[in-house]
C-alpha atoms as a PDB file:
ATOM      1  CA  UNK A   1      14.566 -16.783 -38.737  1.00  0.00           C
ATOM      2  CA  UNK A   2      14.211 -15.153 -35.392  1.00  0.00           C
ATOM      3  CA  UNK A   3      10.802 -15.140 -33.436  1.00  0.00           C
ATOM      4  CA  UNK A   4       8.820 -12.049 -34.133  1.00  0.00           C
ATOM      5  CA  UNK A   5       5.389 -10.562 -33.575  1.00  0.00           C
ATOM      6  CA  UNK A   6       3.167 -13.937 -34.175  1.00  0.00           C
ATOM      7  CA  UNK A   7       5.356 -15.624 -32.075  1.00  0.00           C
ATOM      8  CA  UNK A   8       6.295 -13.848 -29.546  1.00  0.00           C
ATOM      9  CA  UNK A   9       2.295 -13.462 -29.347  1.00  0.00           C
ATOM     10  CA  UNK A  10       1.664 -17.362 -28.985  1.00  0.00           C
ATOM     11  CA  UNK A  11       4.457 -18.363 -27.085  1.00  0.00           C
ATOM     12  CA  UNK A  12       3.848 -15.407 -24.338  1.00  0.00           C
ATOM     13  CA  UNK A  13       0.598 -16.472 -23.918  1.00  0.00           C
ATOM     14  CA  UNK A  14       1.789 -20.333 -23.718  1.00  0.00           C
ATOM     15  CA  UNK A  15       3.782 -18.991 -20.944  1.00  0.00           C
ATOM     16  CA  UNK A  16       1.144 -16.998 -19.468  1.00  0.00           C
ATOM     17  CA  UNK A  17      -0.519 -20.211 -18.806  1.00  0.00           C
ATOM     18  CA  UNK A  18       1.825 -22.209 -17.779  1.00  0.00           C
ATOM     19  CA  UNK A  19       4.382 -20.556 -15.333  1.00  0.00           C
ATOM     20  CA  UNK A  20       2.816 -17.251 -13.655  1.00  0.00           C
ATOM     21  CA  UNK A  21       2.776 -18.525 -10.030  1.00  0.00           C
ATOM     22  CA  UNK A  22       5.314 -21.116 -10.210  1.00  0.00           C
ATOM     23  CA  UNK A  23       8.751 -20.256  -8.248  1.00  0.00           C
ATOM     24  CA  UNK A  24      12.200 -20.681 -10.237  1.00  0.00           C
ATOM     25  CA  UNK A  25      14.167 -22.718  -7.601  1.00  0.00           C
ATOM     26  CA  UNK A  26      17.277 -23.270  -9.556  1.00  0.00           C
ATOM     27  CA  UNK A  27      18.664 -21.969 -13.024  1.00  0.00           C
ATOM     28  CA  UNK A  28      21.681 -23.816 -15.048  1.00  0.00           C
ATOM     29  CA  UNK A  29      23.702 -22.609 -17.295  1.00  0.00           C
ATOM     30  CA  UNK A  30      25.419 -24.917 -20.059  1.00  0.00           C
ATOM     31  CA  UNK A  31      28.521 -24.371 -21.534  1.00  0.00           C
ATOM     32  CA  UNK A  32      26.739 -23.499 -24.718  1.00  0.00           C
ATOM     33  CA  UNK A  33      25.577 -20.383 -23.044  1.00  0.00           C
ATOM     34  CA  UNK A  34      29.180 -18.912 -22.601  1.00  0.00           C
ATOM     35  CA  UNK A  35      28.376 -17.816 -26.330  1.00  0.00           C
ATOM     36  CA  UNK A  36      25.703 -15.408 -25.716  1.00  0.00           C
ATOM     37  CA  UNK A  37      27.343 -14.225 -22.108  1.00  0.00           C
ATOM     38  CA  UNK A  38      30.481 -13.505 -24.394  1.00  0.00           C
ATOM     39  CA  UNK A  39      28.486 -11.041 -26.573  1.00  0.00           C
ATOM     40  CA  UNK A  40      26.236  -9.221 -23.672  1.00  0.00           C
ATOM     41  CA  UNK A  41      23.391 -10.558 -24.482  1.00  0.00           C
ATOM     42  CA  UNK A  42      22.992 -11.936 -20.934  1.00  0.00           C
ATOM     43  CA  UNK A  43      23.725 -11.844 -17.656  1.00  0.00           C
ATOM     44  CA  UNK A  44      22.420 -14.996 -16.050  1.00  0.00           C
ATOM     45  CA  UNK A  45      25.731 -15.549 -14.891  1.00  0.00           C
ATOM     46  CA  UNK A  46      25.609 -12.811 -12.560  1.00  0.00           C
ATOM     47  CA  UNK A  47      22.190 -12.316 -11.416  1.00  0.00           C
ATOM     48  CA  UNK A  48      20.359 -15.378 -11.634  1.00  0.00           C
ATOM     49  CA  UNK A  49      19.754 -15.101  -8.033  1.00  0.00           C
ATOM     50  CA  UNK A  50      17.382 -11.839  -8.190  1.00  0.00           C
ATOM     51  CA  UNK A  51      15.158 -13.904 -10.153  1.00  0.00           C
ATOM     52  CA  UNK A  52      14.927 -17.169  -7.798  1.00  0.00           C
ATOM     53  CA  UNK A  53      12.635 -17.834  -4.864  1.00  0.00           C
ATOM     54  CA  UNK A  54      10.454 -15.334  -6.326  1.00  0.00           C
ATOM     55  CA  UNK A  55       6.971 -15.902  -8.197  1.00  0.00           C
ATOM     56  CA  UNK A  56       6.250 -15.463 -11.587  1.00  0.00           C
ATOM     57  CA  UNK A  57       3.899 -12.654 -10.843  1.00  0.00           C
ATOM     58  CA  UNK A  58       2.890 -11.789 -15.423  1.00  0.00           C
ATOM     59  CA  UNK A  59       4.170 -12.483 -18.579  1.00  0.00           C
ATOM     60  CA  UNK A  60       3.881  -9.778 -21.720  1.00  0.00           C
ATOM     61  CA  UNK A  61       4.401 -10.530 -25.343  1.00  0.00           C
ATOM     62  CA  UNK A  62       5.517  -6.812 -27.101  1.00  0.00           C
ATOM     63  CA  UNK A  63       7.040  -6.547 -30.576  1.00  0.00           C
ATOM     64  CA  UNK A  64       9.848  -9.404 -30.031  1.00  0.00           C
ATOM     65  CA  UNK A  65      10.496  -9.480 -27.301  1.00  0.00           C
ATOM     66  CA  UNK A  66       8.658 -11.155 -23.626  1.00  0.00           C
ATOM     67  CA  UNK A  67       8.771  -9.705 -20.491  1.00  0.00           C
ATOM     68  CA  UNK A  68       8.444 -12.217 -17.299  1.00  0.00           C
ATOM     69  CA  UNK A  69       7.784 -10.312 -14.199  1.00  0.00           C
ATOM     70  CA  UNK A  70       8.630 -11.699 -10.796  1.00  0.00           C
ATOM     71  CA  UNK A  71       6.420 -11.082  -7.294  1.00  0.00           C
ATOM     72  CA  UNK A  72       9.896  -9.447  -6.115  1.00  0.00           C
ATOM     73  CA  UNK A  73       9.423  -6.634  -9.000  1.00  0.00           C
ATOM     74  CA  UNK A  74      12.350  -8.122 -10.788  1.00  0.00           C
ATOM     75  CA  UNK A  75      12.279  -9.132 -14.787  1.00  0.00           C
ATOM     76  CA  UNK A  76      13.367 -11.579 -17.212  1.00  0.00           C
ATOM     77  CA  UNK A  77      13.706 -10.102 -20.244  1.00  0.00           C
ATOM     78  CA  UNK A  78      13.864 -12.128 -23.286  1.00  0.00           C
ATOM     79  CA  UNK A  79      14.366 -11.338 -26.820  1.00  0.00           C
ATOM     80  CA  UNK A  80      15.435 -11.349 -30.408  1.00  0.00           C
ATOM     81  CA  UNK A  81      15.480 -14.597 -29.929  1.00  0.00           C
ATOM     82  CA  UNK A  82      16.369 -17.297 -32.692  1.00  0.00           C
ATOM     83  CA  UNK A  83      16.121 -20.499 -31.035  1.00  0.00           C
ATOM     84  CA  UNK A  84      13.335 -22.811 -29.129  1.00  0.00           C
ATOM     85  CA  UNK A  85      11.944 -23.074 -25.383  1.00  0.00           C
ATOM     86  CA  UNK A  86      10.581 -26.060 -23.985  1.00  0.00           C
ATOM     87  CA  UNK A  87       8.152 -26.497 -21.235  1.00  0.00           C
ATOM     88  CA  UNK A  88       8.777 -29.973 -19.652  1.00  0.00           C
ATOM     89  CA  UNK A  89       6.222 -31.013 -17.688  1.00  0.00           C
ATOM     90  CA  UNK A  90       8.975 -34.095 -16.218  1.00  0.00           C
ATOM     91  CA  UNK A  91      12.686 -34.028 -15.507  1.00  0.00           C
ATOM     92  CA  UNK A  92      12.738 -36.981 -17.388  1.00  0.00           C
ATOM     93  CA  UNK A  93      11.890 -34.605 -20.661  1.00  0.00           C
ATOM     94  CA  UNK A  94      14.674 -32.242 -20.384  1.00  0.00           C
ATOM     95  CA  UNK A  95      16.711 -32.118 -23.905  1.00  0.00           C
ATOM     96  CA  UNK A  96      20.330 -33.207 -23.634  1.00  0.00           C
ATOM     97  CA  UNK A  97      21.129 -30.296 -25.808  1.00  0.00           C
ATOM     98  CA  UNK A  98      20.650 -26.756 -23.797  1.00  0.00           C
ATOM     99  CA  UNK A  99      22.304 -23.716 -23.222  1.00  0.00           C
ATOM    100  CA  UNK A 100      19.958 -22.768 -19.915  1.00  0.00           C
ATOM    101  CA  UNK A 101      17.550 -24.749 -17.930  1.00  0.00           C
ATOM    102  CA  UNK A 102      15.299 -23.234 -15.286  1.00  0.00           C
ATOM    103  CA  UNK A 103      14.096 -25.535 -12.858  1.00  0.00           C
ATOM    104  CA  UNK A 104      10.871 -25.121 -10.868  1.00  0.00           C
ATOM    105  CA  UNK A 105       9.750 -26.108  -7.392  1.00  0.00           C
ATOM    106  CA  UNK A 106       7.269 -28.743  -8.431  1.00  0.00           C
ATOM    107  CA  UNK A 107       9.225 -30.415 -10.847  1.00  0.00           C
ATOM    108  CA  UNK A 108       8.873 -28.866 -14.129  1.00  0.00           C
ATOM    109  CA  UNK A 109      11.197 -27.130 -16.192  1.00  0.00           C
ATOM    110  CA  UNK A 110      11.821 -24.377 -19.054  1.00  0.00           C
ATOM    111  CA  UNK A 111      14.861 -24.911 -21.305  1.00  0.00           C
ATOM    112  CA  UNK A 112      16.341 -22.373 -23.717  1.00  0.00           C
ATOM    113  CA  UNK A 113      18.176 -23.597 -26.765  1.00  0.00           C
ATOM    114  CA  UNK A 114      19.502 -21.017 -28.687  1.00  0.00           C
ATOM    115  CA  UNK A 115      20.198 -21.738 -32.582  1.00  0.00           C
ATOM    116  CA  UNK A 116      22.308 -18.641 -32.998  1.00  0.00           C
ATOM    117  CA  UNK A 117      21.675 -16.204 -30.196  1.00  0.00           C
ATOM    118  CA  UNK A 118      18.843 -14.396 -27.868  1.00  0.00           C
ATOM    119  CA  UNK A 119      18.838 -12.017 -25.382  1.00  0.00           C
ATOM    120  CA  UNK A 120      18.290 -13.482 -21.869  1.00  0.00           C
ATOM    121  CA  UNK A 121      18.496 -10.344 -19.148  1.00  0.00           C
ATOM    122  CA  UNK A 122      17.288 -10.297 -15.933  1.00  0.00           C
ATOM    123  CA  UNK A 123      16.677  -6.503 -14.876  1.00  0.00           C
ATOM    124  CA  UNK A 124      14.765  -3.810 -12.453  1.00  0.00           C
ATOM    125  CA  UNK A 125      12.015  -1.979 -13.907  1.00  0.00           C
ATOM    126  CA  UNK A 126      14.264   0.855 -14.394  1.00  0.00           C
ATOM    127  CA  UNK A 127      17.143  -1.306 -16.448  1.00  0.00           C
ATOM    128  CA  UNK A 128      14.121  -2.421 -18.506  1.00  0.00           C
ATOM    129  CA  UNK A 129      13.444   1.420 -19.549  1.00  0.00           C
ATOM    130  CA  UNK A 130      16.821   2.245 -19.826  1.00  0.00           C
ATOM    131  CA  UNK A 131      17.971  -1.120 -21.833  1.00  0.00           C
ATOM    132  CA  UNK A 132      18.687  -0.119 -25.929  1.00  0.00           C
ATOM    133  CA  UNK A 133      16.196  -2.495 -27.205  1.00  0.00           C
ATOM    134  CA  UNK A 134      14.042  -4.064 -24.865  1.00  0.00           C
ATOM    135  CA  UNK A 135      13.178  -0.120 -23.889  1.00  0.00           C
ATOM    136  CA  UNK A 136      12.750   1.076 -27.358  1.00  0.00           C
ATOM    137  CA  UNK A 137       9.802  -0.510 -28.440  1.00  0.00           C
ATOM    138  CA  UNK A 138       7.195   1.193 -30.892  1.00  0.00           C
ATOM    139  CA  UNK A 139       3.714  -0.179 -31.644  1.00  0.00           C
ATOM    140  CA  UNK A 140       2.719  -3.230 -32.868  1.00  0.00           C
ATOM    141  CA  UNK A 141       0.619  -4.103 -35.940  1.00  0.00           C
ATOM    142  CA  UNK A 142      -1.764  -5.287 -33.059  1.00  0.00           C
ATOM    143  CA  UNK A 143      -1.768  -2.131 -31.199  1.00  0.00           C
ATOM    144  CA  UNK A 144      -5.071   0.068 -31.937  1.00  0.00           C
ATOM    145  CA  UNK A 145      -3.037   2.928 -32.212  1.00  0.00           C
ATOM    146  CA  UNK A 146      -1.864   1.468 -35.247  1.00  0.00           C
ATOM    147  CA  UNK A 147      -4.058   3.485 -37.795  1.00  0.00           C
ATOM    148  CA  UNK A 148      -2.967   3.857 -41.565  1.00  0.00           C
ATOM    149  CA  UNK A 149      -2.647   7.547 -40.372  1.00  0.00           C
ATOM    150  CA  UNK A 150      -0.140   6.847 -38.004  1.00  0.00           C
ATOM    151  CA  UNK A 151       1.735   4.780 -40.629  1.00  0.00           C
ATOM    152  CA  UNK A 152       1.415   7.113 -43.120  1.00  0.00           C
ATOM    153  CA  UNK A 153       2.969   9.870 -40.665  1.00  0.00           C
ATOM    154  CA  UNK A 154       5.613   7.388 -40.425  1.00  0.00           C
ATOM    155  CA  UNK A 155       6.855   6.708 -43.762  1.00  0.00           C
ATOM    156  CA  UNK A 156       6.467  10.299 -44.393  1.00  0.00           C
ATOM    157  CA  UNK A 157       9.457  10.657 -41.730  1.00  0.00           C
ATOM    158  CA  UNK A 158      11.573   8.371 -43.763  1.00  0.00           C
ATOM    159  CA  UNK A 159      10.617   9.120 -47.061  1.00  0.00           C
ATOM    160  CA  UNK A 160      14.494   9.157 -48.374  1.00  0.00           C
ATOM    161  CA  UNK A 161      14.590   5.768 -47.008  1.00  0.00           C
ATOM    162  CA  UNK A 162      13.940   2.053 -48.480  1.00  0.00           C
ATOM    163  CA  UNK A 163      10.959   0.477 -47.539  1.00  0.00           C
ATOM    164  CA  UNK A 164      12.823  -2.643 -45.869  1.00  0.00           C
ATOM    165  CA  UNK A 165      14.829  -0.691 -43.691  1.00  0.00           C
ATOM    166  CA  UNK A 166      11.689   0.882 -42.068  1.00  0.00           C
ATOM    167  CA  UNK A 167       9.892  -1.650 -41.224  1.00  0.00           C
ATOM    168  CA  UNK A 168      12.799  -3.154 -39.135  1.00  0.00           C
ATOM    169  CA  UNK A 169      12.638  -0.161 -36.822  1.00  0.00           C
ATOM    170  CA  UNK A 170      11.618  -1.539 -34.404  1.00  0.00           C
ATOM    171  CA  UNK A 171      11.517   1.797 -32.253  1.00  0.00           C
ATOM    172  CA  UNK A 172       8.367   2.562 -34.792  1.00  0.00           C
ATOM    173  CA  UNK A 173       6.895  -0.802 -35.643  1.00  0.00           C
ATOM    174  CA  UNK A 174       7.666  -3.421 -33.197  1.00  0.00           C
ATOM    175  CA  UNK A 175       7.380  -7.299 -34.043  1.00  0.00           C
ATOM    176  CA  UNK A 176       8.049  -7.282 -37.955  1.00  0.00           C
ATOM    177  CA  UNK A 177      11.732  -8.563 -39.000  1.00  0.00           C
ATOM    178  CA  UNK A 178      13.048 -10.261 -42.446  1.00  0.00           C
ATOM    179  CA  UNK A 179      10.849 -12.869 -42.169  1.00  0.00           C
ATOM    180  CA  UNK A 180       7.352 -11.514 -42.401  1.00  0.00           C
ATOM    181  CA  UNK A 181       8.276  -8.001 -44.297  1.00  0.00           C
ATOM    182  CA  UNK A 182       9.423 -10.634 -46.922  1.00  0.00           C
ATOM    183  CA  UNK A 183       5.615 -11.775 -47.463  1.00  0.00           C
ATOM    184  CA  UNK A 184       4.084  -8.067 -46.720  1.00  0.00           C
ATOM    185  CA  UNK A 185       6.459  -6.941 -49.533  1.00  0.00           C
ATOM    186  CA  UNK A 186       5.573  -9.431 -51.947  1.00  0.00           C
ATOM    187  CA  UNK A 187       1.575  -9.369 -51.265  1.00  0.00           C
ATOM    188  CA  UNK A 188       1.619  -5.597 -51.713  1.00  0.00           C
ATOM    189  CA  UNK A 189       4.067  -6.154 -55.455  1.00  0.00           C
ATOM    190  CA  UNK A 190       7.021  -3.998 -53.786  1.00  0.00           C
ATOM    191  CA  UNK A 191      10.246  -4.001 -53.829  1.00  0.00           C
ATOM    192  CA  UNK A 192      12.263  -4.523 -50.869  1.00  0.00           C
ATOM    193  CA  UNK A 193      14.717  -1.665 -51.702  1.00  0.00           C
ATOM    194  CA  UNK A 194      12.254   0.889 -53.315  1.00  0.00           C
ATOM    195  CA  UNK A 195      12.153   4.203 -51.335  1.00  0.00           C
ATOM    196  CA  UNK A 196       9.617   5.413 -49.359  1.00  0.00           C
ATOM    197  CA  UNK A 197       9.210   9.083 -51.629  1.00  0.00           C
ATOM    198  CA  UNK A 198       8.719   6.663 -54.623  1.00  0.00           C
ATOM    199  CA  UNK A 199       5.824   4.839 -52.620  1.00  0.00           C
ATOM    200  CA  UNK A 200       1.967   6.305 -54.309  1.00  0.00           C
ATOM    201  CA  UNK A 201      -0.680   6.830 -51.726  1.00  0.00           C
ATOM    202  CA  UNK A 202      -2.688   3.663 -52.813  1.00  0.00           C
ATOM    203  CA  UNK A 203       0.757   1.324 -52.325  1.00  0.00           C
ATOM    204  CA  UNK A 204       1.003   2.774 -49.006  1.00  0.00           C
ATOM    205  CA  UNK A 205      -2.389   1.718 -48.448  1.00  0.00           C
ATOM    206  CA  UNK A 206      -2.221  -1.874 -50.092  1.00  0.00           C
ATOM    207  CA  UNK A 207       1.397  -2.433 -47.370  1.00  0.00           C
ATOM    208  CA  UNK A 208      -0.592  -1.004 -44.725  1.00  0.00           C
ATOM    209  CA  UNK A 209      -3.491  -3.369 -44.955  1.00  0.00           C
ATOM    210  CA  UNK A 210      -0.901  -6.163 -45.690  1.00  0.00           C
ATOM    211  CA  UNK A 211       0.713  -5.499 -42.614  1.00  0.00           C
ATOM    212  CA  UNK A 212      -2.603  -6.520 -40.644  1.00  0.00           C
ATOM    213  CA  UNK A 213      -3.582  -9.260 -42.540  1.00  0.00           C
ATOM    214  CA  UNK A 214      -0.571 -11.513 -42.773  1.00  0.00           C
ATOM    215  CA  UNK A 215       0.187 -10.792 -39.259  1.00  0.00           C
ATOM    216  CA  UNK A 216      -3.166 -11.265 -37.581  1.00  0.00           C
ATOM    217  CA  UNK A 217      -3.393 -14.729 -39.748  1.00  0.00           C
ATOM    218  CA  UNK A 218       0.100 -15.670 -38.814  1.00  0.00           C
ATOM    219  CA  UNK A 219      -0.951 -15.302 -34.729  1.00  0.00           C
ATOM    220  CA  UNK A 220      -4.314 -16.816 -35.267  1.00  0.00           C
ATOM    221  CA  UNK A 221      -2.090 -19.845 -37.019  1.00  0.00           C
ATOM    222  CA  UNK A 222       0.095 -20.050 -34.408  1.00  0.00           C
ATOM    223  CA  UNK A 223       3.243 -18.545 -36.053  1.00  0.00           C
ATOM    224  CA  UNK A 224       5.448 -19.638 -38.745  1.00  0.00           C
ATOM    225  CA  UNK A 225       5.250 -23.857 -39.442  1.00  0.00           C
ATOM    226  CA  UNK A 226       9.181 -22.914 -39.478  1.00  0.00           C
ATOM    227  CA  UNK A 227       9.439 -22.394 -35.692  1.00  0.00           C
ATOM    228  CA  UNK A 228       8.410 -24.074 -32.352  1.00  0.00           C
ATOM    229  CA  UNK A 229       6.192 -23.140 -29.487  1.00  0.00           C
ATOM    230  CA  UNK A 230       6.770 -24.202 -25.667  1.00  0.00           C
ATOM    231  CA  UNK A 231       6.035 -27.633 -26.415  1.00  0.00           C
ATOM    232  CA  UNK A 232       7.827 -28.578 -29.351  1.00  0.00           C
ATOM    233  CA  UNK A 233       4.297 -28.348 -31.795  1.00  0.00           C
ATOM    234  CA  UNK A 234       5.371 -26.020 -35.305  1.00  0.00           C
ATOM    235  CA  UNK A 235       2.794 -22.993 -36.420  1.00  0.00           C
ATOM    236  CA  UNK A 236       0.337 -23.301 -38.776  1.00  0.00           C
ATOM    237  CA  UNK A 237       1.625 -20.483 -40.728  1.00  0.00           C
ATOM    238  CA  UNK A 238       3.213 -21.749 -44.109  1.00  0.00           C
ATOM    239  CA  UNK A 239       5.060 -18.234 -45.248  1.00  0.00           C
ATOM    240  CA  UNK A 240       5.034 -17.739 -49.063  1.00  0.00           C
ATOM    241  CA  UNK A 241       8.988 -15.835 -49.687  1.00  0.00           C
ATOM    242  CA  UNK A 242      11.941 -17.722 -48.304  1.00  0.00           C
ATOM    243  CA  UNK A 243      14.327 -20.254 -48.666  1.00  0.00           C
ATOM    244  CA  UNK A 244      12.455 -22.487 -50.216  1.00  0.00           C
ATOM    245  CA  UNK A 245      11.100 -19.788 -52.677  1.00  0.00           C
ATOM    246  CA  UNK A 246      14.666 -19.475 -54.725  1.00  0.00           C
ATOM    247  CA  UNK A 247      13.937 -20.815 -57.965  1.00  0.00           C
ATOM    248  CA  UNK A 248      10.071 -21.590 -57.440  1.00  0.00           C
ATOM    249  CA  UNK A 249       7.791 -19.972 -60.173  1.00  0.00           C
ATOM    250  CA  UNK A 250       5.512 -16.778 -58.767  1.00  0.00           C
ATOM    251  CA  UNK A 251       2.145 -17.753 -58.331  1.00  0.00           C
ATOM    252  CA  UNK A 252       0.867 -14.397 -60.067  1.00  0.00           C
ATOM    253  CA  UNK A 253       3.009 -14.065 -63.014  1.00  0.00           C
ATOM    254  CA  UNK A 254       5.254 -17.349 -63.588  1.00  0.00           C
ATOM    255  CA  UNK A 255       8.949 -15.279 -63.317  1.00  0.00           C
ATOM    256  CA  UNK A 256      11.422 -16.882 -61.065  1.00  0.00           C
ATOM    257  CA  UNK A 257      12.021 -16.006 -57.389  1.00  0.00           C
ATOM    258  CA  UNK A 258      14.834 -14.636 -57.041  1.00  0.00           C
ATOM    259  CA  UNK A 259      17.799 -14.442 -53.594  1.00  0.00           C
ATOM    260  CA  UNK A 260      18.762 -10.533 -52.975  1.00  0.00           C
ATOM    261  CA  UNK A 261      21.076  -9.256 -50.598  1.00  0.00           C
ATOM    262  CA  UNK A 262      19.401  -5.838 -48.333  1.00  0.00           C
ATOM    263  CA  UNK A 263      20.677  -4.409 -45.691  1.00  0.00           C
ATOM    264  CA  UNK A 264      22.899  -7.535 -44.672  1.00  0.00           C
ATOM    265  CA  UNK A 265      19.814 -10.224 -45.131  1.00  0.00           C
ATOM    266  CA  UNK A 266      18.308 -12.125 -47.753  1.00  0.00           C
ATOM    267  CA  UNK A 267      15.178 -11.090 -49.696  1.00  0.00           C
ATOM    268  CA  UNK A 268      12.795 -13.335 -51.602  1.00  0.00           C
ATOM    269  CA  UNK A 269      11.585 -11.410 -54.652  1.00  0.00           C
ATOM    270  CA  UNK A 270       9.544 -11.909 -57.475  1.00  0.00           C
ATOM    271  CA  UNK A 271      11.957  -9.531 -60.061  1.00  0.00           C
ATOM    272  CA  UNK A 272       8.731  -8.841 -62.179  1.00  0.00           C
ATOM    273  CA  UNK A 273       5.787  -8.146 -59.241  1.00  0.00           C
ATOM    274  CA  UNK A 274       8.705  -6.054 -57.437  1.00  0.00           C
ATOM    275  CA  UNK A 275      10.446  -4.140 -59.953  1.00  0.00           C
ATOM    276  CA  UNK A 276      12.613  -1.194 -58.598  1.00  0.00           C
ATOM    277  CA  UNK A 277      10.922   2.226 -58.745  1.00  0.00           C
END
C-alpha cells in the first residue's frame, strides 16, 4: 500500500510542525536511490542545490501527494509514495537503511526510505503546474466542493466505466487508491468491477456517503495501522478488505473473502455482498 488521502493528511501536518522554518543544509543520496532516479521519479541528483540554504517557508497535504515550499519559491514535491519518512530529532537516530537523508542546520534530520518507489521532485511553481501528476490533481473527499452532486456529475461522465477504475482518477478524486476504495466498495455491497450505468441512484448515494465516512475516520485515526507517520508511530486505522481478509469469513453474511485481480491490483471481495451487476 501506498500513502493516500489519510495519510498524506497526517503526515503533512506532522511536517507542518516540525520543519517550516528550518534550513536544509545538506541532502544525501544512498545508493538505494539510484532506483527511483533510474525511473524519473526524481531528480535530487541534479537539483538538490535549489532546495538548500533556503527555508521551509509551508507544507500542503493534497490528494497524495505533499508539497514543501521553500522561502526561495522553490518546491519539493513528494508523492505516490510507498515507503516511510522519519523525523530524527538526533544524528544519532538516523536509520542505517535509507535511500535519501536531508540534513538540517540544527541537527535534525528527515530520511526517506522507499519500500518500492515515490516521487521525490524538486521544481518551480511553474514545473509544479506543468508536472503529469503532481499538476493534475482533482478534489478531495475533504474538499467542500465535494457535494454528492458533483459526484454524481462525475460518474455520469464515466458511466461505461467500472466503478474501481474511477475512483483512481485521480484528476477527479484525489487521495483514494486500492487501499481505501477496497473498504468504500465493500461498505457500500459493490463490486469492484461493476459499471458505473449499472450503478441505481440510491448505490450512488450509499458510495458517496462511504467515501466521507471511512476517509474522515481514517484521518481522524491517524491513517492506516499498516503504515508509519514521521516518527515511526502506526495509524489507528485497522482497514477491513486486504491481505489479511483472503479466506476470513464476511462479517455480514459468513461467505469467504475472496483475492481478484482489477485493473493490475488486488481486490478484497466478499463474492456474495458484491455480486457483479
Amino acid at each position: 500500500m501506498g500513502f493516500e488521502l489519510p495519510e498524506v493528511i497526517n503526515l503533512s501536518k506532522q511536517m507542518e510542525t516540525h520543519l517550516i522554518g528550518k534550513t536544509i543544509n545538506e541532502i544525501i543520496l544512498g545508493e538505494r536511490c539510484n532506483n527511483i532516479i533510474k525511473q524519473g521519479m526524481c531528480n535530487l541528483d541534479k537539483r538538490k542545490d535549489e532546495i538548500l540554504a533556503s527555508p521551509i517557508k509551508s507544507v500542503e497535504g493534497r490528494g497524495k501527494w505533499i508539497f514543501v515550499k521553500f522561502e526561495n519559491e522553490m518546491f519539493l514535491l513528494l508523492g505516490e509514495i510507498i515507503g516511510k519518512f522519519r523525523f530524527c530529532t538526533d544524528i544519532d537516530q538516523i536509520p542505517s537503511e535509507y535511500h535519501i537523508i536531508f540534513k538540517f542546520e540544527e541537527g535534525t534530520a528527515l530520511t526517506f526510505q522507499s519500500s518500492l518507489y515515490a516521487f521525490l521532485v524538486v521544481a518551480d511553481e511553474k514545473q509544479l503546474k506543468e508536472h503529469k501528476y503532481a499538476g493534475n490533481i482533482g478534489l478531495t473527499p475533504l474538499d467542500k466542493e465535494f457535494t454528492y452532486s458533483y459526484f454524481d456529475k462525475l460518474l455520469s461522465q464515466y458511466k461505461n466505466r467500472g466503478i474501481k477504475g474511477v475512483l483512481n482518477l485521480q484528476g477527479e478524486i484525489s487521495g483514494l487508491g486500492n487501499a481505501y476504495i477496497n473498504d468504500i466498495l465493500y461498505e457500500s455491497c459493490i463490486h469492484p468491477k461493476t459499471k458505473i450505468s449499472s450503478l441505481k441512484p440510491n448505490k450512488k448515494k450509499k458510495l458517496f456517503e462511504n467515501i466521507l465516512k471511512i476517509i474522515k475516520l481514517a484521518v481522524k485515526d491517524g491513517g492506516s495501522s499498516t503504515e508509519q507517520d514521521l516518527f515511526g508511530q502506526h495509524g489507528k486505522h485497522v482497514r477491513k478488505m486486504n491481505q489479511h481478509s483472503k479466506d476470513m469469513k464476511c462479517g455480514r453474511c459468513g461467505f469467504k473473502i475472496v483475492k481478484i485481480n482489477v485493473l493490475g491490483s488486488s481486490s478484497y471481495i466478499c463474492p456474495e455482498c458484491q455480486k457483479l451487476l
